[in-house]
PDB file of N, CA and C in Angstrom:
ATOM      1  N   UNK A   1      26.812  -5.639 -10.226  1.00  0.00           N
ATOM      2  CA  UNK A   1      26.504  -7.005 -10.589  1.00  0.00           C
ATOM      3  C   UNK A   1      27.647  -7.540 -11.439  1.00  0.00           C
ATOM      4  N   UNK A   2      28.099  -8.623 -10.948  1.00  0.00           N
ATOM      5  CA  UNK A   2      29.354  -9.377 -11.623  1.00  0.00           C
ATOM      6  C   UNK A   2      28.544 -10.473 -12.952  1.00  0.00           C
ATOM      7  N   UNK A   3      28.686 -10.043 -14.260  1.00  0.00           N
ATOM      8  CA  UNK A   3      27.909 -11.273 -14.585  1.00  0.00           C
ATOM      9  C   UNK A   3      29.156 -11.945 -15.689  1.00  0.00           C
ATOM     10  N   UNK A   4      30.579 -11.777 -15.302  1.00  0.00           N
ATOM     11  CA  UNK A   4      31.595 -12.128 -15.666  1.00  0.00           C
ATOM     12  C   UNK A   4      31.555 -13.677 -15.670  1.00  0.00           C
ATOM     13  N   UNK A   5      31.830 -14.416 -16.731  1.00  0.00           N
ATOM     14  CA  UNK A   5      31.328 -16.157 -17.176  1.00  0.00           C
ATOM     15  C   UNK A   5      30.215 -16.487 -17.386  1.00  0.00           C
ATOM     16  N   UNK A   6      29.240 -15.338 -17.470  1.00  0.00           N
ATOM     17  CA  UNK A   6      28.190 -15.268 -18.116  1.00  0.00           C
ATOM     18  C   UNK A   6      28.137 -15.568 -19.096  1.00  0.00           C
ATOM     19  N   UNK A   7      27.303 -16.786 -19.859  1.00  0.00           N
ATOM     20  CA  UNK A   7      26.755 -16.783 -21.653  1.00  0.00           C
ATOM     21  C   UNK A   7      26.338 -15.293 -21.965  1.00  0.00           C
ATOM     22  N   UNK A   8      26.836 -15.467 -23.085  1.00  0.00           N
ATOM     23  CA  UNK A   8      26.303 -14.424 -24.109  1.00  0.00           C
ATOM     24  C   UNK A   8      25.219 -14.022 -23.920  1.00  0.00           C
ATOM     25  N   UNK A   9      24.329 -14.621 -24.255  1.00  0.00           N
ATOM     26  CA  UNK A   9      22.800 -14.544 -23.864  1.00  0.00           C
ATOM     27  C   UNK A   9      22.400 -13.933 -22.723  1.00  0.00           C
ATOM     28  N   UNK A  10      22.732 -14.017 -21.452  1.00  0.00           N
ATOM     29  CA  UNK A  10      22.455 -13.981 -20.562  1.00  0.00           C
ATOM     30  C   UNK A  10      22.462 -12.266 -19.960  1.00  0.00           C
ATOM     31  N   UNK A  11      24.117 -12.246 -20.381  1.00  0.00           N
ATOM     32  CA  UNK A  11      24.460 -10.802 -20.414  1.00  0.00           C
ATOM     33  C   UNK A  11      23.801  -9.757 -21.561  1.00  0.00           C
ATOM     34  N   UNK A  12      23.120 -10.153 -22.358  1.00  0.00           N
ATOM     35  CA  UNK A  12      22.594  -9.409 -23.727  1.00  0.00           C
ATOM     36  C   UNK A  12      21.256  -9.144 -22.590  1.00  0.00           C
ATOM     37  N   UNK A  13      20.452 -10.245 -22.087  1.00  0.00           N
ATOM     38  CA  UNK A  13      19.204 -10.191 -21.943  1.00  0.00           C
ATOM     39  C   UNK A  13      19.288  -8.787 -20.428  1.00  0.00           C
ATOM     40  N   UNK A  14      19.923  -9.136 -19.528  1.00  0.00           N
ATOM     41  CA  UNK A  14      20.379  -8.024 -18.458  1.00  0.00           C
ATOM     42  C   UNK A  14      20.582  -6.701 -19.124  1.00  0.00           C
ATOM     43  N   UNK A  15      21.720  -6.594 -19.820  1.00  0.00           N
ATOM     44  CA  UNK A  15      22.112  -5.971 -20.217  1.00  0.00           C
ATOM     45  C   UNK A  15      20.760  -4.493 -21.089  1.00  0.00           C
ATOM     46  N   UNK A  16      19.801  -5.537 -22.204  1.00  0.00           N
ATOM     47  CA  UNK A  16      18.298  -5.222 -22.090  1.00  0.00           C
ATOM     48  C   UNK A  16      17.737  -4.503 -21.475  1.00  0.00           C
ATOM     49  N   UNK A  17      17.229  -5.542 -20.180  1.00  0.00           N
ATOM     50  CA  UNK A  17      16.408  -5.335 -19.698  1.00  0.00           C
ATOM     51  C   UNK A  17      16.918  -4.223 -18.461  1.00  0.00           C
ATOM     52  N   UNK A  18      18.308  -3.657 -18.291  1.00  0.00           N
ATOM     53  CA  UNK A  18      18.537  -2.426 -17.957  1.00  0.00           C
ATOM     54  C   UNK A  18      18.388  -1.403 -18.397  1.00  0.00           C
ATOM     55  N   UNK A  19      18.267  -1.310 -20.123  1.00  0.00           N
ATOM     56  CA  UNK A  19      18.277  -0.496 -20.699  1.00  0.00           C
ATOM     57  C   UNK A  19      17.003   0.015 -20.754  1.00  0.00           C
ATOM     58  N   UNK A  20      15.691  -0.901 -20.640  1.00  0.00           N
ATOM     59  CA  UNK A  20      14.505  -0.152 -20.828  1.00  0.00           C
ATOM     60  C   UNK A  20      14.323   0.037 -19.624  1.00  0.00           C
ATOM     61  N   UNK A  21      14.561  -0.181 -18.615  1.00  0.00           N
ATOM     62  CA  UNK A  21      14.107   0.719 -17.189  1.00  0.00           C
ATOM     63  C   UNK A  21      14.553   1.836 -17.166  1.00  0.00           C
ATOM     64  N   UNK A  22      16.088   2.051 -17.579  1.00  0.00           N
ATOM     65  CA  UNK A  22      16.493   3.367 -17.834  1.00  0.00           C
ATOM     66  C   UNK A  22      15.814   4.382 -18.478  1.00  0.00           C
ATOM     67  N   UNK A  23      15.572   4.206 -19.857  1.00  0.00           N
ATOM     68  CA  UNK A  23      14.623   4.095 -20.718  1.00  0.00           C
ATOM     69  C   UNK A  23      13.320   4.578 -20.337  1.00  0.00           C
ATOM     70  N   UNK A  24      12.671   3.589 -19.256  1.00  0.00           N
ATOM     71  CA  UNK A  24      11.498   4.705 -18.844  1.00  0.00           C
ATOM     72  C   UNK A  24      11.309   5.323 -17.946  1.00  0.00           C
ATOM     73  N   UNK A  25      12.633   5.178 -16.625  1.00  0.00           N
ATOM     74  CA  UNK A  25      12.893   6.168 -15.997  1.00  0.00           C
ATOM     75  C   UNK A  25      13.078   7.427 -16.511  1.00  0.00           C
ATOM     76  N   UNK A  26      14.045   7.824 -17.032  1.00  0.00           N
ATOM     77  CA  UNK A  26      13.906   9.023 -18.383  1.00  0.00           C
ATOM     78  C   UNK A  26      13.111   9.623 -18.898  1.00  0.00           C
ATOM     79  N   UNK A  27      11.900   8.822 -19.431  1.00  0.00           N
ATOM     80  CA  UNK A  27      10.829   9.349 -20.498  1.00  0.00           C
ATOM     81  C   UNK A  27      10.066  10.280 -19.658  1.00  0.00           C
ATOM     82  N   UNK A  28      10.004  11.559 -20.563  1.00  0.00           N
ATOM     83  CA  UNK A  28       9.161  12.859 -19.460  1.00  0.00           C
ATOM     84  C   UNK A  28       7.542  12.270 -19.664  1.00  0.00           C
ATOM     85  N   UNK A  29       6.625  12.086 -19.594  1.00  0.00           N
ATOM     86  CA  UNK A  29       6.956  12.047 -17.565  1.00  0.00           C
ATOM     87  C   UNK A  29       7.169  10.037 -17.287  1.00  0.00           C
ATOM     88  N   UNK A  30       7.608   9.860 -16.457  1.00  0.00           N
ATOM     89  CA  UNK A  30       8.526   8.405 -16.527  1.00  0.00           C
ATOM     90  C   UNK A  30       7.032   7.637 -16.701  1.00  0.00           C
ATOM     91  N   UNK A  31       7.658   6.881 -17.266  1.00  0.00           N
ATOM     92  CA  UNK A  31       6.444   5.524 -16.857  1.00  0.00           C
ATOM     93  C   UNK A  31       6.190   5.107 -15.686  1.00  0.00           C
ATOM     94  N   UNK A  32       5.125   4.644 -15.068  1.00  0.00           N
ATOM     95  CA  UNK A  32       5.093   4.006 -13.639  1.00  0.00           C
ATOM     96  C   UNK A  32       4.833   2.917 -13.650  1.00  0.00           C
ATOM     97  N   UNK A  33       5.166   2.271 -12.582  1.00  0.00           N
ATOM     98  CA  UNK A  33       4.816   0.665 -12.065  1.00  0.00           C
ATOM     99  C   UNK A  33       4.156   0.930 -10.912  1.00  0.00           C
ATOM    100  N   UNK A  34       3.162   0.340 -10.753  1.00  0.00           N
ATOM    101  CA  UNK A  34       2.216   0.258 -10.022  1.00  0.00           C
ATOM    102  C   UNK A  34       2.350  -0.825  -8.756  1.00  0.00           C
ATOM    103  N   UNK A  35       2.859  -0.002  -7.388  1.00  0.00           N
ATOM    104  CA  UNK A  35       3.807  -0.970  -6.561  1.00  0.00           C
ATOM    105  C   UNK A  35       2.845  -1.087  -5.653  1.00  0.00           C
ATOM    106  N   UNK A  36       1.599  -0.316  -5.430  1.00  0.00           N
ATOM    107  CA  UNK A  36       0.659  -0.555  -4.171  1.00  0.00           C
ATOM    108  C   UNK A  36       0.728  -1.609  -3.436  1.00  0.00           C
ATOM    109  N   UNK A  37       0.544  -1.549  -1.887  1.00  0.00           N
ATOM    110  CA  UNK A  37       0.706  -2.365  -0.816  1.00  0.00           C
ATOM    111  C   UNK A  37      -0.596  -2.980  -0.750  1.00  0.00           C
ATOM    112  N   UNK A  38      -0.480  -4.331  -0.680  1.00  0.00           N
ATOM    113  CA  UNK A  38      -1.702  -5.288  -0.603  1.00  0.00           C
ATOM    114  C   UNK A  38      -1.898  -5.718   0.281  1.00  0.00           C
ATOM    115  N   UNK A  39      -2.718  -5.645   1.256  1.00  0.00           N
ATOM    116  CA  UNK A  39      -3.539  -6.499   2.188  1.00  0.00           C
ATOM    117  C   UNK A  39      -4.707  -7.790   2.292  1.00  0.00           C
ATOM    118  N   UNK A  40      -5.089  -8.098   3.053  1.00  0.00           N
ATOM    119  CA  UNK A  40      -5.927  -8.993   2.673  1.00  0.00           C
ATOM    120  C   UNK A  40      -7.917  -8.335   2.683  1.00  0.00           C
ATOM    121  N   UNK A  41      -7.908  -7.169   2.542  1.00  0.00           N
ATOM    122  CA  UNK A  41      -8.972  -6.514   2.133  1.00  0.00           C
ATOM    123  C   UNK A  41      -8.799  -5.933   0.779  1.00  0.00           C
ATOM    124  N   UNK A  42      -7.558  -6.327  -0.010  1.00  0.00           N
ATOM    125  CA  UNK A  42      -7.513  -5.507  -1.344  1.00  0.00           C
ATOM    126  C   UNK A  42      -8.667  -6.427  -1.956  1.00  0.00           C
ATOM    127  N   UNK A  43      -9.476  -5.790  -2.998  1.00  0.00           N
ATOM    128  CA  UNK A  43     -10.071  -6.381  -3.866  1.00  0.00           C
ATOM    129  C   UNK A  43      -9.102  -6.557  -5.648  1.00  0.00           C
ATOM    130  N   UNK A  44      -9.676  -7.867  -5.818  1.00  0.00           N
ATOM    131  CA  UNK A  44      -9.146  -8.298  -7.285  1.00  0.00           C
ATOM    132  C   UNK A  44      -9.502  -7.654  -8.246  1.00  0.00           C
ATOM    133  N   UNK A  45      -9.328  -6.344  -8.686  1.00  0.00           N
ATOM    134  CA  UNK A  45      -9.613  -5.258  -9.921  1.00  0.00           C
ATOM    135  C   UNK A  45      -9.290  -6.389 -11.330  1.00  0.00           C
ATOM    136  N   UNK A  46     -10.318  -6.564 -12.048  1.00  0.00           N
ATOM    137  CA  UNK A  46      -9.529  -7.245 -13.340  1.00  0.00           C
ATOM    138  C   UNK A  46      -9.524  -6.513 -14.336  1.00  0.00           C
ATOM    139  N   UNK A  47      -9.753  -4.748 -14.287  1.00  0.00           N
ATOM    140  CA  UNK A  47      -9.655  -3.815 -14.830  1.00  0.00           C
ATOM    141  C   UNK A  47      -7.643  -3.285 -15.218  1.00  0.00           C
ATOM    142  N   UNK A  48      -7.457  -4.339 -14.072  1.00  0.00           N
ATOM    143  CA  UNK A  48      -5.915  -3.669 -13.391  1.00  0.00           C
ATOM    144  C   UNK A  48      -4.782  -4.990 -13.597  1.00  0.00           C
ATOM    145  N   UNK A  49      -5.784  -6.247 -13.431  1.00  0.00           N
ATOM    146  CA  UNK A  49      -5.079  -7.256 -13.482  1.00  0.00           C
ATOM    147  C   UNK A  49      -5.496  -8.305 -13.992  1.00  0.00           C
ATOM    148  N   UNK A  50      -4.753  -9.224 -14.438  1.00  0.00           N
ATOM    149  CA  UNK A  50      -4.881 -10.683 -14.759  1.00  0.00           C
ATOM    150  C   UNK A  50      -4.338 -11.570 -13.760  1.00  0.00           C
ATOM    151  N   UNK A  51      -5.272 -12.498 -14.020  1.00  0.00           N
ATOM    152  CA  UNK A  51      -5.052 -13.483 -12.813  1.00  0.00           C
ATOM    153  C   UNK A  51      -3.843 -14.398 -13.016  1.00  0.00           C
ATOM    154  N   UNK A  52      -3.184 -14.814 -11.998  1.00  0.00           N
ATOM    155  CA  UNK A  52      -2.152 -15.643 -12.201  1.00  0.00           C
ATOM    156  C   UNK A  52      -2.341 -16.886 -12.523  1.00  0.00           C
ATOM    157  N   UNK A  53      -2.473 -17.667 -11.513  1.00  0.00           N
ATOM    158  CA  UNK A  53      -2.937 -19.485 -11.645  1.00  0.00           C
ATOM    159  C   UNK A  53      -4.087 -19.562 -10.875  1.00  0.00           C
ATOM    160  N   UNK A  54      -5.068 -18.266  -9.866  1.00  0.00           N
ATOM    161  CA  UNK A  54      -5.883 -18.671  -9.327  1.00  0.00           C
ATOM    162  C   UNK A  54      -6.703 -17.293  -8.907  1.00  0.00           C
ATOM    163  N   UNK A  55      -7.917 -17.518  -9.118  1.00  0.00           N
ATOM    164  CA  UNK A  55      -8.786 -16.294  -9.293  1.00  0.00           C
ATOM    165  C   UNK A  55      -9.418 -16.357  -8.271  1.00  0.00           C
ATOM    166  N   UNK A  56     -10.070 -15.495  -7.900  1.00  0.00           N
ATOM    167  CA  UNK A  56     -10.927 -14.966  -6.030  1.00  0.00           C
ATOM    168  C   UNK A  56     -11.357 -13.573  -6.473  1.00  0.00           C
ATOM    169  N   UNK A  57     -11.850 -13.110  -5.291  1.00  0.00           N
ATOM    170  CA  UNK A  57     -12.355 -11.780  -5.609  1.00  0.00           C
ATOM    171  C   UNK A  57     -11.213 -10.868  -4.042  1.00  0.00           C
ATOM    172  N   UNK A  58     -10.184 -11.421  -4.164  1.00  0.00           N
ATOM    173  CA  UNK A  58      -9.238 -10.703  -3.140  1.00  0.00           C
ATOM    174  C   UNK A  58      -7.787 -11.098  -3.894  1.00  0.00           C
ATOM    175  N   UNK A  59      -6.679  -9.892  -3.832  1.00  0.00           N
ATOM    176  CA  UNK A  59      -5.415 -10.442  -3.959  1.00  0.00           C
ATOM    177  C   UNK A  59      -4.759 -10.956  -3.040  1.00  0.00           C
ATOM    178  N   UNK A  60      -3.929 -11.701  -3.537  1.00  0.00           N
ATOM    179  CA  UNK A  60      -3.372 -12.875  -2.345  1.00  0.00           C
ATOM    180  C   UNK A  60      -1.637 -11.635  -2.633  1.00  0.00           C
ATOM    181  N   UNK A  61      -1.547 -11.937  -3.541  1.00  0.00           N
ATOM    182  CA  UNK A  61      -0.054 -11.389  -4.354  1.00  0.00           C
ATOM    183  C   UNK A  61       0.028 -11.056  -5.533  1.00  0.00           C
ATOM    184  N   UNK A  62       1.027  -9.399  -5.927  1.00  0.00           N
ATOM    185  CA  UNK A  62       0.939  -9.265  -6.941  1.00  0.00           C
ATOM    186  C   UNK A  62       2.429 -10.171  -7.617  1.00  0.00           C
ATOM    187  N   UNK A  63       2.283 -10.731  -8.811  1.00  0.00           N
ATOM    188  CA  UNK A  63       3.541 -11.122  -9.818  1.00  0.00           C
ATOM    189  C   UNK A  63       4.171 -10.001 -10.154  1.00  0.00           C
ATOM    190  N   UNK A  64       3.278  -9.357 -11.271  1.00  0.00           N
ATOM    191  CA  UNK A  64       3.920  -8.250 -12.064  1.00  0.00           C
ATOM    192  C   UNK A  64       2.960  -7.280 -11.728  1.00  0.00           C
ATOM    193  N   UNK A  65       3.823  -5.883 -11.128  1.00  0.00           N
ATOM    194  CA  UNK A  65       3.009  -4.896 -11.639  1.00  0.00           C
ATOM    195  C   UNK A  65       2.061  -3.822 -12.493  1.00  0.00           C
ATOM    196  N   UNK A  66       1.198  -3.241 -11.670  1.00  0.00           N
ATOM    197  CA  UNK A  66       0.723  -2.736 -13.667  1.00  0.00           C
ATOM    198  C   UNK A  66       1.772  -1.568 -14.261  1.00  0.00           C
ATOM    199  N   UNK A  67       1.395  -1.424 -15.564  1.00  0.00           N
ATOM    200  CA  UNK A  67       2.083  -0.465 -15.943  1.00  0.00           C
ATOM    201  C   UNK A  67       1.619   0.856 -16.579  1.00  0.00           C
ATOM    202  N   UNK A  68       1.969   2.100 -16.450  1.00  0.00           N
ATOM    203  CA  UNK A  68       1.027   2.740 -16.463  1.00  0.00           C
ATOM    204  C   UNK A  68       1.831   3.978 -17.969  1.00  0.00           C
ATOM    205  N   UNK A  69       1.380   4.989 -18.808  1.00  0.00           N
ATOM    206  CA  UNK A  69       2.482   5.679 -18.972  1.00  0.00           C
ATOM    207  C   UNK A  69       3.022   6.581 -17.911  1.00  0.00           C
ATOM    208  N   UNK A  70       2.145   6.849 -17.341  1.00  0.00           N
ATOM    209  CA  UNK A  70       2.494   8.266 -16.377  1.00  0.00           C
ATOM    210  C   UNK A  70       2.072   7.653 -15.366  1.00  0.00           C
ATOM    211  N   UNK A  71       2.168   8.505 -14.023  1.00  0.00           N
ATOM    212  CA  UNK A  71       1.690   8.607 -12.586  1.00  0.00           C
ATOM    213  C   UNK A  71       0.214   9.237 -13.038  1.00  0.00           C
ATOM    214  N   UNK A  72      -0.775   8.365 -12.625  1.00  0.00           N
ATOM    215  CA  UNK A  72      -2.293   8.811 -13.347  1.00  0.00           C
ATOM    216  C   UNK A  72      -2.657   8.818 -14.496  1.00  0.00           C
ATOM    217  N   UNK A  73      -1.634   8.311 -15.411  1.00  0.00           N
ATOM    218  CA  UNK A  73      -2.090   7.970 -16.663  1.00  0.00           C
ATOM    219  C   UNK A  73      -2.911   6.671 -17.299  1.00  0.00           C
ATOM    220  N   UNK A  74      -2.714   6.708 -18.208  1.00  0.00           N
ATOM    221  CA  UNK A  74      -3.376   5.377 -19.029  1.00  0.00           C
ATOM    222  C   UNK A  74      -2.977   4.606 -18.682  1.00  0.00           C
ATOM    223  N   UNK A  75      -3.591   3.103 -18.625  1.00  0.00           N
ATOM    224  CA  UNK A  75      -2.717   1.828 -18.191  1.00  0.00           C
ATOM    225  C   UNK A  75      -2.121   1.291 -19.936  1.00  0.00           C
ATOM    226  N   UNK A  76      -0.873   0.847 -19.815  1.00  0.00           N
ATOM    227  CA  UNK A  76       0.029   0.194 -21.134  1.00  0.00           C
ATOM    228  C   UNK A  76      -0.044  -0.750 -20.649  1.00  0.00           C
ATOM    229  N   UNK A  77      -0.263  -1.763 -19.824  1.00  0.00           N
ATOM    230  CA  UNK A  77      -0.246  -3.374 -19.219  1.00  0.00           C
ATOM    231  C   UNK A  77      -1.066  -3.367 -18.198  1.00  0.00           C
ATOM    232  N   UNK A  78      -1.798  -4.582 -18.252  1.00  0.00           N
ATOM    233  CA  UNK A  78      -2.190  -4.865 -16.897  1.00  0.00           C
ATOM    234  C   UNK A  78      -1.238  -5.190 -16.176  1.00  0.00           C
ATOM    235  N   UNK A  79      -1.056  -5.387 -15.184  1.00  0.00           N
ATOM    236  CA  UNK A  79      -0.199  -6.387 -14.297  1.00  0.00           C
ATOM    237  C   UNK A  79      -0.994  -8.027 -13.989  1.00  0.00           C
ATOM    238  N   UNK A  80      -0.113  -8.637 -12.970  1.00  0.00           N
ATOM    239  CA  UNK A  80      -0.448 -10.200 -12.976  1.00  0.00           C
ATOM    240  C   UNK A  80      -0.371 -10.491 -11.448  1.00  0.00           C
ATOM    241  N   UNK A  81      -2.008 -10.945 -10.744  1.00  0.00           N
ATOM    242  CA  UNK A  81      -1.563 -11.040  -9.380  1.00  0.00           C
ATOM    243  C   UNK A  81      -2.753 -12.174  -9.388  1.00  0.00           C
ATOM    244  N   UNK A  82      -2.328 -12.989  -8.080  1.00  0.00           N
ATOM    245  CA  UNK A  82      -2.756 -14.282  -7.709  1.00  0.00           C
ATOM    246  C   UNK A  82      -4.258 -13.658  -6.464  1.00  0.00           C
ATOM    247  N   UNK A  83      -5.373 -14.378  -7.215  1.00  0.00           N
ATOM    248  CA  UNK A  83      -6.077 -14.371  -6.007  1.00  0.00           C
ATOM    249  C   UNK A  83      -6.409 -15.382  -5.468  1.00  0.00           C
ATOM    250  N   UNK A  84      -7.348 -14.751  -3.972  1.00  0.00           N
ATOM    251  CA  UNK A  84      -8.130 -15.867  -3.481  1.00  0.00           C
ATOM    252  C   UNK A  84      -9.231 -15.480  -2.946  1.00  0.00           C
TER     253      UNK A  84
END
């Protein structure tokens, strides 16, 4: 990634937000993101998620994934997905 004439800012915030993926790629055992494939039979878990701009009892799309510490661990975030 070229972010050469980049503001300051811009490159600090990248720069960041590389560092904590690294960060929890690394951490024994890594953190996970919760990438599951959605269909239109997924149901809207609000155990798992927050709704985006529109609530249903089906996901349409996830925003953000959840976050978990581990693979089967505790959830540290919900994630953010749009239903309908």
């Amino acid at each position: 990634m070229n972010l050469q004439g980049c503001d300051d800012s811009i490159f600090t915030y990248v720069k960041t937000c590389a560092s904590i993926c690294w960060e929890m790629r690394i951490h024994q055992p890594p953190v996970c993101l919760d990438f599951k494939e959605i269909d239109d039979r997924t149901l809207f878990n609000a155990s798992i998620y927050k709704h985006y701009t529109k609530s249903g009892p089906h996901v349409d799309y996830v925003v953000w994934p959840a976050m978990y510490l581990n693979e089967g661990g505790p959830l540290l975030s919900k994630g953010v997905a749009q239903g309908k």
